[in-house]
N, C-alpha and C. Protein backbone atom coordinates (compact mmCIF):
# COMPACT_ATOMS: atom_id res chain seq x y z
N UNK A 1 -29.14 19.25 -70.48
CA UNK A 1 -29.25 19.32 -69.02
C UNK A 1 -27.99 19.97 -68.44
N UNK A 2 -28.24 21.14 -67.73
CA UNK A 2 -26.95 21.78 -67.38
C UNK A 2 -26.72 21.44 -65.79
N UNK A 3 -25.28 21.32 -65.70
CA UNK A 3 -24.75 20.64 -64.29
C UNK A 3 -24.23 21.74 -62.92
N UNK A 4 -24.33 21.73 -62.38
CA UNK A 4 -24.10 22.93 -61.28
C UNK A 4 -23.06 22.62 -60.29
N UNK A 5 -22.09 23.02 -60.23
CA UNK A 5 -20.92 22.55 -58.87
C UNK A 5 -21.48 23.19 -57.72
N UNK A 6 -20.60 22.42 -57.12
CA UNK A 6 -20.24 23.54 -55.65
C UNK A 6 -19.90 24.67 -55.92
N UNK A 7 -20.52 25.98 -55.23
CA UNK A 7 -19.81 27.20 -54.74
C UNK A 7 -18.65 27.53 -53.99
N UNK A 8 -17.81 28.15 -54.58
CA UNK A 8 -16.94 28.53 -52.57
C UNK A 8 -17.59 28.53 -51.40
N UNK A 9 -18.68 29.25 -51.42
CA UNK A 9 -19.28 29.38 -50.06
C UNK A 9 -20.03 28.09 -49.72
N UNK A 10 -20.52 27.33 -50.73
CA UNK A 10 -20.58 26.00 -50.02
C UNK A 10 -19.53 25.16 -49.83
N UNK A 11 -18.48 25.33 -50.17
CA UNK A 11 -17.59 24.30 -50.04
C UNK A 11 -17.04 25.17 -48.63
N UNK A 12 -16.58 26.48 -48.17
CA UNK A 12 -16.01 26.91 -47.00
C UNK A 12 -17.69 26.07 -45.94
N UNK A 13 -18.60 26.27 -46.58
CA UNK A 13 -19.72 25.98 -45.17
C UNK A 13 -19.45 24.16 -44.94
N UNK A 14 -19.33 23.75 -45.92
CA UNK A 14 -19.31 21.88 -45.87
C UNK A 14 -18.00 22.05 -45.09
N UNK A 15 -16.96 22.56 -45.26
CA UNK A 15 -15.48 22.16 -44.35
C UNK A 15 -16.08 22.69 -42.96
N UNK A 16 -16.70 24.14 -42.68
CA UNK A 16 -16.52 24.60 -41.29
C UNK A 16 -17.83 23.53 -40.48
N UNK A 17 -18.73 23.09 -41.29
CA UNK A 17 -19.06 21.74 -40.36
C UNK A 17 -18.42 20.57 -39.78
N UNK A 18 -17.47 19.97 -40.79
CA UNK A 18 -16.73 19.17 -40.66
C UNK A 18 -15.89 19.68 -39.89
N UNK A 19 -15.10 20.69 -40.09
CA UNK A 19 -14.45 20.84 -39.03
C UNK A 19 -14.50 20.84 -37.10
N UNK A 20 -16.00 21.53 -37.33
CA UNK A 20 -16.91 21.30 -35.81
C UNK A 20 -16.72 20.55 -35.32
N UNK A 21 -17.33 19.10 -36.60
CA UNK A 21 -17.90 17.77 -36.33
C UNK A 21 -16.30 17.30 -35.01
N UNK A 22 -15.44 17.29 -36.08
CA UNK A 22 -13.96 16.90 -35.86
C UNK A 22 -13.31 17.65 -34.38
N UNK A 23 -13.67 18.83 -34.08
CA UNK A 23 -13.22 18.96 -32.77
C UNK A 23 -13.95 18.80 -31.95
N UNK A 24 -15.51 18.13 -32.10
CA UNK A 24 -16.38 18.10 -30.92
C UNK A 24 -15.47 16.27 -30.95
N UNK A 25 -15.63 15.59 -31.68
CA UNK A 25 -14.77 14.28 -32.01
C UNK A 25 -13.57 14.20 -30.95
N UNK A 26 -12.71 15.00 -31.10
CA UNK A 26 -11.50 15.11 -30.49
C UNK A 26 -11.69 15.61 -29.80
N UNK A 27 -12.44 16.50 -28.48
CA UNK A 27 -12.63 16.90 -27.26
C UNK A 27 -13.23 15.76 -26.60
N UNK A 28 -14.18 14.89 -27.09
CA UNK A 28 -15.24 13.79 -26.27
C UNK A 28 -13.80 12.31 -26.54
N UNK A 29 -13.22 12.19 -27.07
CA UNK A 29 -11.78 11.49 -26.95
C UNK A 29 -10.82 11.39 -25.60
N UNK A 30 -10.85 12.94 -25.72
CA UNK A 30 -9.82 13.52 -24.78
C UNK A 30 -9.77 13.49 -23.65
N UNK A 31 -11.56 13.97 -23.42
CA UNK A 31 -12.24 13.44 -22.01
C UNK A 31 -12.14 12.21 -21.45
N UNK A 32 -12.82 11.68 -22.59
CA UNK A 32 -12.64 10.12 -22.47
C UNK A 32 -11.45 9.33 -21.70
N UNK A 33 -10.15 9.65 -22.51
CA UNK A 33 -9.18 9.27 -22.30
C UNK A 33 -8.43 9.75 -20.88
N UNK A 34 -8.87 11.08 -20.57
CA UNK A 34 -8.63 11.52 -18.79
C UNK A 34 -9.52 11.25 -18.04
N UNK A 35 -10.64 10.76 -18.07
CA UNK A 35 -11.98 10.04 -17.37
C UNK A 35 -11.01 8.47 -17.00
N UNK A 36 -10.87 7.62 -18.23
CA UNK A 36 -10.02 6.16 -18.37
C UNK A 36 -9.01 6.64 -17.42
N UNK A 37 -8.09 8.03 -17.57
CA UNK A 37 -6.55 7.71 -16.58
C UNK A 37 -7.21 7.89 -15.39
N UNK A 38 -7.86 8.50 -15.80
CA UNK A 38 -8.39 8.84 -13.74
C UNK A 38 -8.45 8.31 -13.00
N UNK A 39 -9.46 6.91 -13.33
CA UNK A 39 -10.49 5.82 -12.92
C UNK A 39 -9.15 4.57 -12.92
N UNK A 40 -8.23 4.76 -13.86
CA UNK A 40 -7.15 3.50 -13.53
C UNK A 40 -5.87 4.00 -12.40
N UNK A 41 -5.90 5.59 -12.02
CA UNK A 41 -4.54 6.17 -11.07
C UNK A 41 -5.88 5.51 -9.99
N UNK A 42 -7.02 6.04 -9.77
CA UNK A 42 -8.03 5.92 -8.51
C UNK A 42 -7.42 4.28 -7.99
N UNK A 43 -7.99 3.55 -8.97
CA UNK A 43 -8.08 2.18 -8.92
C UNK A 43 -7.16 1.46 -8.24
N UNK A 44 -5.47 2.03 -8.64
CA UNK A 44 -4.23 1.30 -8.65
C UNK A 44 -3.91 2.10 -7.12
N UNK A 45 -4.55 3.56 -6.61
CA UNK A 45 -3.71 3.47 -5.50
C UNK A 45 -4.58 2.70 -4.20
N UNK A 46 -6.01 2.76 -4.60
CA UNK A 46 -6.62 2.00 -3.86
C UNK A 46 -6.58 0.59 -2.93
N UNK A 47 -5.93 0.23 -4.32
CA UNK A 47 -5.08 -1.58 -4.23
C UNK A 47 -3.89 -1.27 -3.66
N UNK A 48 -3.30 -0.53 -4.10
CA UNK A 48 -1.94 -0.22 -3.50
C UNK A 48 -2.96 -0.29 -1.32
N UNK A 49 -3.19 0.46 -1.51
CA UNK A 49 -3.94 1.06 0.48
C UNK A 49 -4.19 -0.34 0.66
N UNK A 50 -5.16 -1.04 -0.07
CA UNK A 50 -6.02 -2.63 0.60
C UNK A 50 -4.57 -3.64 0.53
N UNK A 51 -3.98 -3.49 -0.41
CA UNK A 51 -3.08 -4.52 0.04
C UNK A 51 -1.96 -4.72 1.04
N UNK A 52 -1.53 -2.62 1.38
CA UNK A 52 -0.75 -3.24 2.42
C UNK A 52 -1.81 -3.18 3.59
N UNK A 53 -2.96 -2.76 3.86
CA UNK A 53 -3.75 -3.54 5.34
C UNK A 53 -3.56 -4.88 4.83
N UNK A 54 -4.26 -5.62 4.12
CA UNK A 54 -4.06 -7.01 4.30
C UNK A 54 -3.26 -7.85 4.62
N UNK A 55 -1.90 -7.60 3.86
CA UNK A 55 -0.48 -7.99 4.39
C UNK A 55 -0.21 -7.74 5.72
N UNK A 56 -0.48 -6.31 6.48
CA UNK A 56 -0.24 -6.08 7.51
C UNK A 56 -0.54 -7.36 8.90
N UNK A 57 -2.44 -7.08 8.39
CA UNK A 57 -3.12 -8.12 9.21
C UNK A 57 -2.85 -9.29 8.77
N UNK A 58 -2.74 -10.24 8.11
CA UNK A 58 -1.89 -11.54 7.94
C UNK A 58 -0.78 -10.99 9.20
N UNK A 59 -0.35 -10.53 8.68
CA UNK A 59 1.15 -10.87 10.04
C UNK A 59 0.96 -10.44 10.96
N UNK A 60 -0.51 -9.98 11.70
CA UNK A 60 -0.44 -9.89 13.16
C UNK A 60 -1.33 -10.64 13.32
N UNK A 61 -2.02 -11.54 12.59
CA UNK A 61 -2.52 -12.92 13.40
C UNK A 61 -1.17 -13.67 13.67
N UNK A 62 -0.64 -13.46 13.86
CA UNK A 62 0.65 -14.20 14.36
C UNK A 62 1.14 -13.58 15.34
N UNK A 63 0.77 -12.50 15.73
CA UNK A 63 2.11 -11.60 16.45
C UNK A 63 1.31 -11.66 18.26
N UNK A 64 2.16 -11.48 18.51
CA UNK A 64 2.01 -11.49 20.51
C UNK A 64 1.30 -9.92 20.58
N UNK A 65 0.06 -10.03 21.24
CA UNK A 65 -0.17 -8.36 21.43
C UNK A 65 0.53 -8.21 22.53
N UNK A 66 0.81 -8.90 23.56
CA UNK A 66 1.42 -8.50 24.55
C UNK A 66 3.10 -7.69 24.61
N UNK A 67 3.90 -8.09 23.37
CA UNK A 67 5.24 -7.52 22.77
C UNK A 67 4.84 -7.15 21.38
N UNK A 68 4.08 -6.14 21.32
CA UNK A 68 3.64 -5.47 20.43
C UNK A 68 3.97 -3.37 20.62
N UNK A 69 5.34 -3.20 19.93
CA UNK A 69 5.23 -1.75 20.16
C UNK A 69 4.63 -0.70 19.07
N UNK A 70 4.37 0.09 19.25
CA UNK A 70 3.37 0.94 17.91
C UNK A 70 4.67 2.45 18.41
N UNK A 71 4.60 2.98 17.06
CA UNK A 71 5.48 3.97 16.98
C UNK A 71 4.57 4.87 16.00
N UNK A 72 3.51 5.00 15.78
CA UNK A 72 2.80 6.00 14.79
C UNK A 72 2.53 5.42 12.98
N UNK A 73 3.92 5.57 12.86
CA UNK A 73 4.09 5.00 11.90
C UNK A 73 5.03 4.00 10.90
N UNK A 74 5.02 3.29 12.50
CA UNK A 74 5.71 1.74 12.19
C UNK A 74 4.96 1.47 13.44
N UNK A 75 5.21 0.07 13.51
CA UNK A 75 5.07 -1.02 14.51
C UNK A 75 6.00 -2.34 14.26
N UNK A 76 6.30 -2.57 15.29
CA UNK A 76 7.09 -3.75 16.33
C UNK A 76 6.52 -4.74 16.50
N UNK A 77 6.66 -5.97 16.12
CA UNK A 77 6.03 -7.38 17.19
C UNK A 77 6.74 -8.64 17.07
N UNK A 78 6.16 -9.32 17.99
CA UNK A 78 6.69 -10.66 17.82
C UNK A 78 6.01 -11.47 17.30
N UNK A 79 7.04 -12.18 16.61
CA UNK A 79 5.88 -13.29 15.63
C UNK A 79 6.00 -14.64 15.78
N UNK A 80 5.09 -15.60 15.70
CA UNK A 80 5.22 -17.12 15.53
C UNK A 80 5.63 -17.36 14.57
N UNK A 81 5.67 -16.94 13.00
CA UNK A 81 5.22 -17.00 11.89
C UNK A 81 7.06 -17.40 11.89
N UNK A 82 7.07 -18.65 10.59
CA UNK A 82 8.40 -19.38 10.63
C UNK A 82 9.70 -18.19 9.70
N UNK A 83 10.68 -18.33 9.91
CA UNK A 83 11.61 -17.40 9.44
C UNK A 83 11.77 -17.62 8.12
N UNK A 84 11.52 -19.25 7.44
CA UNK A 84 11.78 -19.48 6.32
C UNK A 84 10.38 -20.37 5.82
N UNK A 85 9.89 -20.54 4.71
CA UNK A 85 8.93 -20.56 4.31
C UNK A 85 8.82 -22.09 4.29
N UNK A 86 9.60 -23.22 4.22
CA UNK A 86 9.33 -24.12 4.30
C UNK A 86 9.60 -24.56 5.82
N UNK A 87 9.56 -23.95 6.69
CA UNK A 87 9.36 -24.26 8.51
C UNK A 87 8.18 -24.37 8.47
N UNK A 88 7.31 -25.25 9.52
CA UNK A 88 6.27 -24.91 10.21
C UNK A 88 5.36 -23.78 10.27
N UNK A 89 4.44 -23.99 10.09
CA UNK A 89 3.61 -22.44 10.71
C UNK A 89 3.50 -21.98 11.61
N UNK A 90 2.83 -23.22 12.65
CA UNK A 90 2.83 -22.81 14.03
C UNK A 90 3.32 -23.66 14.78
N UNK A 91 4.53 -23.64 15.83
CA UNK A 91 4.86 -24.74 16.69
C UNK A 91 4.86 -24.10 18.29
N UNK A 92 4.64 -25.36 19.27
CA UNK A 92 4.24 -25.58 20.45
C UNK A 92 5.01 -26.02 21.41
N UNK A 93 5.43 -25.45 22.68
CA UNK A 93 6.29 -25.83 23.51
C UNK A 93 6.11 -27.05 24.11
N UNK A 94 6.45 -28.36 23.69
CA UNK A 94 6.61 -29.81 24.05
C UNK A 94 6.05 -29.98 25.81
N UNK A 95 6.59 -28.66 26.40
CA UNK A 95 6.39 -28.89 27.79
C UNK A 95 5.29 -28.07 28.38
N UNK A 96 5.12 -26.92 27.57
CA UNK A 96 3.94 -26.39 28.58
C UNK A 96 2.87 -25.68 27.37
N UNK A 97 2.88 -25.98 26.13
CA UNK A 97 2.03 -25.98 24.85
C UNK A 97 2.13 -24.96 24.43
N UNK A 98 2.41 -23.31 25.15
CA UNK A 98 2.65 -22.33 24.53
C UNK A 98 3.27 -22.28 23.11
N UNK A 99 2.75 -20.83 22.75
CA UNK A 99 3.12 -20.97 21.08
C UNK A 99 4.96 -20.36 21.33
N UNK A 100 5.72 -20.74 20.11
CA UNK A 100 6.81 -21.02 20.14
C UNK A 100 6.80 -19.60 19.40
N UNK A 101 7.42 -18.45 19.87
CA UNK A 101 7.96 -17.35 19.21
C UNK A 101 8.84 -17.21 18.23
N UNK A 102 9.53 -16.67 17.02
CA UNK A 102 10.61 -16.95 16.19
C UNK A 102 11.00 -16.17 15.77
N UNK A 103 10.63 -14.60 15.61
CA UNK A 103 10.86 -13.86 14.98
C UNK A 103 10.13 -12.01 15.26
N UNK A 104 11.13 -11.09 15.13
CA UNK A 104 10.89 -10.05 15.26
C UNK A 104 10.27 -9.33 13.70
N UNK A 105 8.83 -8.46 14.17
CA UNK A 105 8.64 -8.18 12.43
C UNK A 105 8.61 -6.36 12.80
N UNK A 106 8.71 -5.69 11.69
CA UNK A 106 8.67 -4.55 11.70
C UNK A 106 7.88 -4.15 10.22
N UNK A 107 6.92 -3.43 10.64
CA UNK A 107 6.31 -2.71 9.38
C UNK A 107 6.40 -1.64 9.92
N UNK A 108 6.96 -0.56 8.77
CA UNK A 108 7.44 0.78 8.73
C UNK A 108 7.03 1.50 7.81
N UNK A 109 6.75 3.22 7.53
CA UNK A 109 6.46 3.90 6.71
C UNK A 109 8.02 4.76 6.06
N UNK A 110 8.35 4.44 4.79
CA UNK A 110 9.81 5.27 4.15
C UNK A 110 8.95 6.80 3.42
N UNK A 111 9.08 7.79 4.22
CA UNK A 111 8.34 9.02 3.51
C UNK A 111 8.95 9.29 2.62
N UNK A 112 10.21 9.09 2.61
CA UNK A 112 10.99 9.71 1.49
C UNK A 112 10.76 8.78 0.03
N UNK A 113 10.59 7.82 0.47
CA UNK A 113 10.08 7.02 -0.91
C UNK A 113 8.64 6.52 -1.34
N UNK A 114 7.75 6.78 -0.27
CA UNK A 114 6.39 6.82 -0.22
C UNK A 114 6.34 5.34 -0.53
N UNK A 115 7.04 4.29 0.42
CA UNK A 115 6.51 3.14 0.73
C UNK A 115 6.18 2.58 1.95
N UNK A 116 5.84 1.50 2.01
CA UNK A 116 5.61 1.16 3.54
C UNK A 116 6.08 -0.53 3.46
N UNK A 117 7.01 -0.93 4.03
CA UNK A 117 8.00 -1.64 4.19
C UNK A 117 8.21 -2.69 5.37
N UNK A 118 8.33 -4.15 5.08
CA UNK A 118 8.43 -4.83 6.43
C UNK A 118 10.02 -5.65 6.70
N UNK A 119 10.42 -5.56 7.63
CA UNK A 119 11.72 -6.62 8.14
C UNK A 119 11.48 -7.51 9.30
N UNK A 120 12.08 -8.60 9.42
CA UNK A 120 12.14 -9.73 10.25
C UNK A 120 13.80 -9.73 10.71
N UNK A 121 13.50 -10.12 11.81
CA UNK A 121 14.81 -10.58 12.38
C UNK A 121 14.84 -11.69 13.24
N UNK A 122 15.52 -12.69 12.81
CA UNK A 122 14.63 -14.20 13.52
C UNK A 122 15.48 -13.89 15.02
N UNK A 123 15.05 -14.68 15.87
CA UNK A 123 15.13 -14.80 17.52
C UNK A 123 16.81 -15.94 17.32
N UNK A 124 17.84 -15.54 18.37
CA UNK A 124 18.40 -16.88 18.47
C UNK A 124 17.67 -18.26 18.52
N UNK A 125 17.08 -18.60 19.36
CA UNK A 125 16.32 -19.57 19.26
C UNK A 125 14.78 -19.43 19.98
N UNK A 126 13.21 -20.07 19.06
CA UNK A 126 12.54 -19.66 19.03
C UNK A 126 12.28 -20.11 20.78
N UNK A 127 11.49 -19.37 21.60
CA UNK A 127 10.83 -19.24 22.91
C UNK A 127 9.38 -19.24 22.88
N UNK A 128 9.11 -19.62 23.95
CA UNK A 128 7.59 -19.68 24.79
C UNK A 128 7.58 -18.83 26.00
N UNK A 129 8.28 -19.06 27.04
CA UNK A 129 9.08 -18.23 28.04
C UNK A 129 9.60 -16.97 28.27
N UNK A 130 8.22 -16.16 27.85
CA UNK A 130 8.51 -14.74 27.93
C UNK A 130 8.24 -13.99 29.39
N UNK A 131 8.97 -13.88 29.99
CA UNK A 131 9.14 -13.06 31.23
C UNK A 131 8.90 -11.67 30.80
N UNK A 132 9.93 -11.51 29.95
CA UNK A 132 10.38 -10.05 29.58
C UNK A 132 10.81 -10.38 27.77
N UNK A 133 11.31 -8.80 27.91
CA UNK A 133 11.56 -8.98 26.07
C UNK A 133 12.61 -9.76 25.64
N UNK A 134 12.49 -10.67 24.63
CA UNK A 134 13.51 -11.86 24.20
C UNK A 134 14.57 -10.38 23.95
N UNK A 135 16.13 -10.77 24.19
CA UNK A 135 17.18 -9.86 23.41
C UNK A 135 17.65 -10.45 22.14
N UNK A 136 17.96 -9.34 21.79
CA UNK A 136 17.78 -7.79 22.28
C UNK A 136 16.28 -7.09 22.13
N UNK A 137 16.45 -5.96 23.20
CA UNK A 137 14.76 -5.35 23.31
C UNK A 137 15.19 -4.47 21.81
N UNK A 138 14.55 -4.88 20.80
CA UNK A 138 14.55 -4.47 19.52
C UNK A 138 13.80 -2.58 19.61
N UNK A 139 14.74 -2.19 18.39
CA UNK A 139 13.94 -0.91 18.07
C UNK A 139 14.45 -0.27 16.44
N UNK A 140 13.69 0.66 16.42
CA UNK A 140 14.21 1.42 14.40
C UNK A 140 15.24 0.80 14.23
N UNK A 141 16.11 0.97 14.45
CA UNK A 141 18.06 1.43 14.78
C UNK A 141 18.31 0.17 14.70
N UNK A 142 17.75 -1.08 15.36
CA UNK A 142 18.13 -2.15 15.48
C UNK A 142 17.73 -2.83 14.32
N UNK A 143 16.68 -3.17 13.84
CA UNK A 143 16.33 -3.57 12.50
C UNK A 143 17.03 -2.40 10.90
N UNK A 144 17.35 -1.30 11.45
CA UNK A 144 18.51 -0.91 10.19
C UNK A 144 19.61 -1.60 10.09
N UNK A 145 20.36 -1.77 11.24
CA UNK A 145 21.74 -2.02 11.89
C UNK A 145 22.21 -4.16 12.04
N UNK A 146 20.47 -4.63 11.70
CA UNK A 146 20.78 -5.94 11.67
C UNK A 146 21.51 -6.51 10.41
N UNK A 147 22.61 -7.33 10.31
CA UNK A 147 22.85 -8.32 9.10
C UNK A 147 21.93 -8.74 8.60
N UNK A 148 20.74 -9.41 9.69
CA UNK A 148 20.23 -10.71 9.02
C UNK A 148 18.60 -10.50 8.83
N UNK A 149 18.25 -8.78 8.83
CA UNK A 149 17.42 -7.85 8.52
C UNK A 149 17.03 -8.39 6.84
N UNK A 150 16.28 -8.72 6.82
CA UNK A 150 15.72 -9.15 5.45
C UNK A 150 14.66 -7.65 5.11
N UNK A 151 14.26 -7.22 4.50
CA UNK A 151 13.54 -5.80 3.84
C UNK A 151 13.00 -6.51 2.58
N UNK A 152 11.37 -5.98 2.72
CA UNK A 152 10.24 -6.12 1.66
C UNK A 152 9.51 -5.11 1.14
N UNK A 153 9.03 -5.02 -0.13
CA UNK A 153 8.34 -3.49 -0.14
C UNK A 153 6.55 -3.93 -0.15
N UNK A 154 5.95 -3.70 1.19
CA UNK A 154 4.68 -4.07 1.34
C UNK A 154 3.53 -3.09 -0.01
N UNK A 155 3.99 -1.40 0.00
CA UNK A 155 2.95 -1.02 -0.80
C UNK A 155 3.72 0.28 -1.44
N UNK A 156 3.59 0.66 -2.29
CA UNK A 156 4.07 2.14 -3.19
C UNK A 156 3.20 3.04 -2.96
N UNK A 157 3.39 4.41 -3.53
CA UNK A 157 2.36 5.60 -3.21
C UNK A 157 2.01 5.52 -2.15
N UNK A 158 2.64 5.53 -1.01
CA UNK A 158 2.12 5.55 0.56
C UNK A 158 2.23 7.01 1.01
N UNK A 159 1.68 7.84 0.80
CA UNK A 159 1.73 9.27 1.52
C UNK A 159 1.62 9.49 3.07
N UNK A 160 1.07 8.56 3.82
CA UNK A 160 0.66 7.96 4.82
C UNK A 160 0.58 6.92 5.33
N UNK A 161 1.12 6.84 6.31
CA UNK A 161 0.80 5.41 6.99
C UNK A 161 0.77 5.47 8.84
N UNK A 162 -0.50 4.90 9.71
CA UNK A 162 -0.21 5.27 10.94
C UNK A 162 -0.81 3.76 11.89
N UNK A 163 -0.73 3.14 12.74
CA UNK A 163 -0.79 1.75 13.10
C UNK A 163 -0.41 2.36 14.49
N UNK A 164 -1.95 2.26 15.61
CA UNK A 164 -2.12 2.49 16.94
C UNK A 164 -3.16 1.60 17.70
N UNK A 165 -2.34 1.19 18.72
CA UNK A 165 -3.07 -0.13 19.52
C UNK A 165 -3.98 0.55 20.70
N UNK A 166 -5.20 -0.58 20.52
CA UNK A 166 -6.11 -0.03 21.50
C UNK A 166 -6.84 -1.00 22.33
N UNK A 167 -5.37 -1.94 22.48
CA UNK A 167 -5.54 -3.02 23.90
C UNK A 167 -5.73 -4.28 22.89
N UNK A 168 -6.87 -4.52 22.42
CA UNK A 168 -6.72 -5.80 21.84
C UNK A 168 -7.03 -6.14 20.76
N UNK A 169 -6.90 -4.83 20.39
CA UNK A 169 -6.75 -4.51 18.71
C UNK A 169 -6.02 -3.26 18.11
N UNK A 170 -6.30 -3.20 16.51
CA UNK A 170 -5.13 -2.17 16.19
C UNK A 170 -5.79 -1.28 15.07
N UNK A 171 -5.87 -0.22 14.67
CA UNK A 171 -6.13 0.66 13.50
C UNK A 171 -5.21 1.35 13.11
N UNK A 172 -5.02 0.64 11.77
CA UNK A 172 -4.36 1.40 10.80
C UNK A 172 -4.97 1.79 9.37
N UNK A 173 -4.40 2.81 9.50
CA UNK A 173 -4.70 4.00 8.15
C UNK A 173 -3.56 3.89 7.42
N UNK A 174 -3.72 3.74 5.74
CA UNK A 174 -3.03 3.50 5.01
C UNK A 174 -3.70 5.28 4.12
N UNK A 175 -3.04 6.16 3.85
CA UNK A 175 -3.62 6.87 3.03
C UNK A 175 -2.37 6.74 1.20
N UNK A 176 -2.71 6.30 0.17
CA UNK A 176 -1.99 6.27 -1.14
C UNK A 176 -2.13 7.31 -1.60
N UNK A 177 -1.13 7.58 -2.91
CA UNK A 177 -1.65 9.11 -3.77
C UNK A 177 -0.53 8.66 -5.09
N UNK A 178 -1.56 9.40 -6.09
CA UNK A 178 -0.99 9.35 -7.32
C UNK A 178 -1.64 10.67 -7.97
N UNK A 179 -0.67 10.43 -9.68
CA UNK A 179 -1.11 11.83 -10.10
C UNK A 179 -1.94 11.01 -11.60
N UNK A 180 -2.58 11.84 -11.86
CA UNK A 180 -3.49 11.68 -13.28
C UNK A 180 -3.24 12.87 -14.07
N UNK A 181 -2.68 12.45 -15.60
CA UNK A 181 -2.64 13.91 -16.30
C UNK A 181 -3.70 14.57 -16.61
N UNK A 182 -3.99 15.73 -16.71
CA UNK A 182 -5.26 16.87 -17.39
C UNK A 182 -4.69 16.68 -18.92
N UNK A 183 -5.46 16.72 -19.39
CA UNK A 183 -5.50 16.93 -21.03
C UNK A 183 -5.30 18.49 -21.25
N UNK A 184 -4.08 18.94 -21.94
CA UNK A 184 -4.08 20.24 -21.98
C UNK A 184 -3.08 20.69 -20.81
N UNK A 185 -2.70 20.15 -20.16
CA UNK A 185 -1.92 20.94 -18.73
C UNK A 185 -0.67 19.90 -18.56
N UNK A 186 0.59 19.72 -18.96
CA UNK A 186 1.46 19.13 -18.97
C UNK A 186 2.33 19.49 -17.86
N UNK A 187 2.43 20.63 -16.99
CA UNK A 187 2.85 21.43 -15.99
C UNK A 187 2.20 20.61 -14.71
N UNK A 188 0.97 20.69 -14.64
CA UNK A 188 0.39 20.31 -13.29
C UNK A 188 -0.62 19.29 -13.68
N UNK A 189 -0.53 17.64 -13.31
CA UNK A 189 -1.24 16.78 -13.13
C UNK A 189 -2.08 16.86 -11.55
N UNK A 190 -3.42 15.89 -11.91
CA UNK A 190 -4.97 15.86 -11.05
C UNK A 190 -3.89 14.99 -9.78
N UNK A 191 -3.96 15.73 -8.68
CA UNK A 191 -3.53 14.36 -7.67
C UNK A 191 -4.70 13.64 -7.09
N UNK A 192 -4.54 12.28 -7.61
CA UNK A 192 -5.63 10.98 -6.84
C UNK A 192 -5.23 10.63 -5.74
N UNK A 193 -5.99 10.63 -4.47
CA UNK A 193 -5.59 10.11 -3.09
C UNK A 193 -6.76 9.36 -2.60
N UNK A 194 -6.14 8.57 -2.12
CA UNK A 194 -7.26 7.54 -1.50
C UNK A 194 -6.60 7.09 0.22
N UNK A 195 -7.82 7.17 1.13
CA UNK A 195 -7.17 6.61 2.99
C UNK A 195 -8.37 5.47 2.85
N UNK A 196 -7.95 4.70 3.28
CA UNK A 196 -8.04 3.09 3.91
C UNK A 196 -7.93 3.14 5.63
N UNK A 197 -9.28 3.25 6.11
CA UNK A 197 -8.79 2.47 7.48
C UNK A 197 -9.69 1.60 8.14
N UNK A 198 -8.59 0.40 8.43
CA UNK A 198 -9.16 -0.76 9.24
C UNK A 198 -8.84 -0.81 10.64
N UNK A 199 -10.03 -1.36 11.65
CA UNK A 199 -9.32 -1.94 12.77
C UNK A 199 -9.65 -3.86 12.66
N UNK A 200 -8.17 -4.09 13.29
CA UNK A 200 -8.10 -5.59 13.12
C UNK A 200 -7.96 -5.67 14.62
N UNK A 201 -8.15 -6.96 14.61
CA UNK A 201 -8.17 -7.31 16.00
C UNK A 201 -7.18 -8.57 16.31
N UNK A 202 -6.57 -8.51 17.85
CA UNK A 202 -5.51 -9.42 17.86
C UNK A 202 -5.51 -10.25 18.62
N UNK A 203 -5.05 -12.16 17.90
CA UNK A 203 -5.87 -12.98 18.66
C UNK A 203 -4.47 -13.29 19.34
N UNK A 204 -3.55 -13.15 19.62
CA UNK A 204 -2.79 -13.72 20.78
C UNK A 204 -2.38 -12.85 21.86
């Protein structure tokens, strides 16, 4: 019984299949794997946008619309909300029930660092008795320039941020952005952007 090998030409045809096989393999990978970054840059700036609205609105159910200033892209207010975390939440003027004021808040947009950022500056002592603006009539300059300016970083990838009042409520647009690599293009990554906008409404 005589035995027969492989040919060259079958052995070059068995590799140039395999070889096919192997880069159709490693292209549906590749995809794969920039489909996965895509869907996790999308994801993360998304959360990044929803979380600073949420944070935002948390702290203006607290805030006075009436001493409420909007600057585009910051806003100003006054808050009930306690200076230190084990105070009270909400307290009441003994004599005429009004809510007890305590604190100046500022949420701001840093372009240069693509965050969006909040500070407090507590009141000498908290008031009900607003005639006019507790002092100092706060502004930018004043919450840079405070000591007792505490600074938080509300959200990253902020390309945008804009917060405009429309009497007894507020809309803000949060727009995020990130980059996703291309497979093959190490020079220029996919930019992911995502805008968020809510209007909240303000109950004091």
């Amino acid at each position: 019984m005589k035995r027969r090998g492989f040919t060259i030409l079958e052995t070059v045809l068995v590799m140039s299949i395999l070889s096919g096989l192997m880069l159709l393999v490693t292209i549906f990978f590749s995809r794969a794997r920039h489909y996965t970054s895509e869907t996790e840059t999308y994801s993360r700036v998304q959360r990044q946008a929803n979380i600073c609205i949420r944070k935002l609105a948390d702290a203006f159910y607290s805030a006075s619309r009436k001493y409420t200033q909007y600057y585009g892209n910051s806003v100003i207010f006054l808050s009930s909300d306690p200076v230190q975390s084990t105070d009270p939440r909400l307290e009441f003027d003994p004599l005429t029930g009004k809510i007890m004021w305590k604190k100046w808040m500022l949420f701001a947009h840093d372009a240069a660092k693509e965050e969006v950022y909040s500070e407090q500056v507590p009141l000498d002592s908290p008031t009900a008795e607003l005639l006019n603006l507790p002092a100092p009539d706060v502004d930018l300059p004043y919450f840079a320039s405070n000591a007792l300016a505490t600074r938080r970083i509300v959200a990253r990838n902020v390309k945008d941020f804009n917060v405009q009042g429309t009497g007894v409520s507020f809309i803000v647009t949060v727009t995020c952005e990130d980059s996703a690599p291309v497979p093959g293009r190490t020079d220029n990554d996919k930019i992911v952007e995502v805008s968020v906008t809510s209007e909240i409404s303000l109950l004091n």
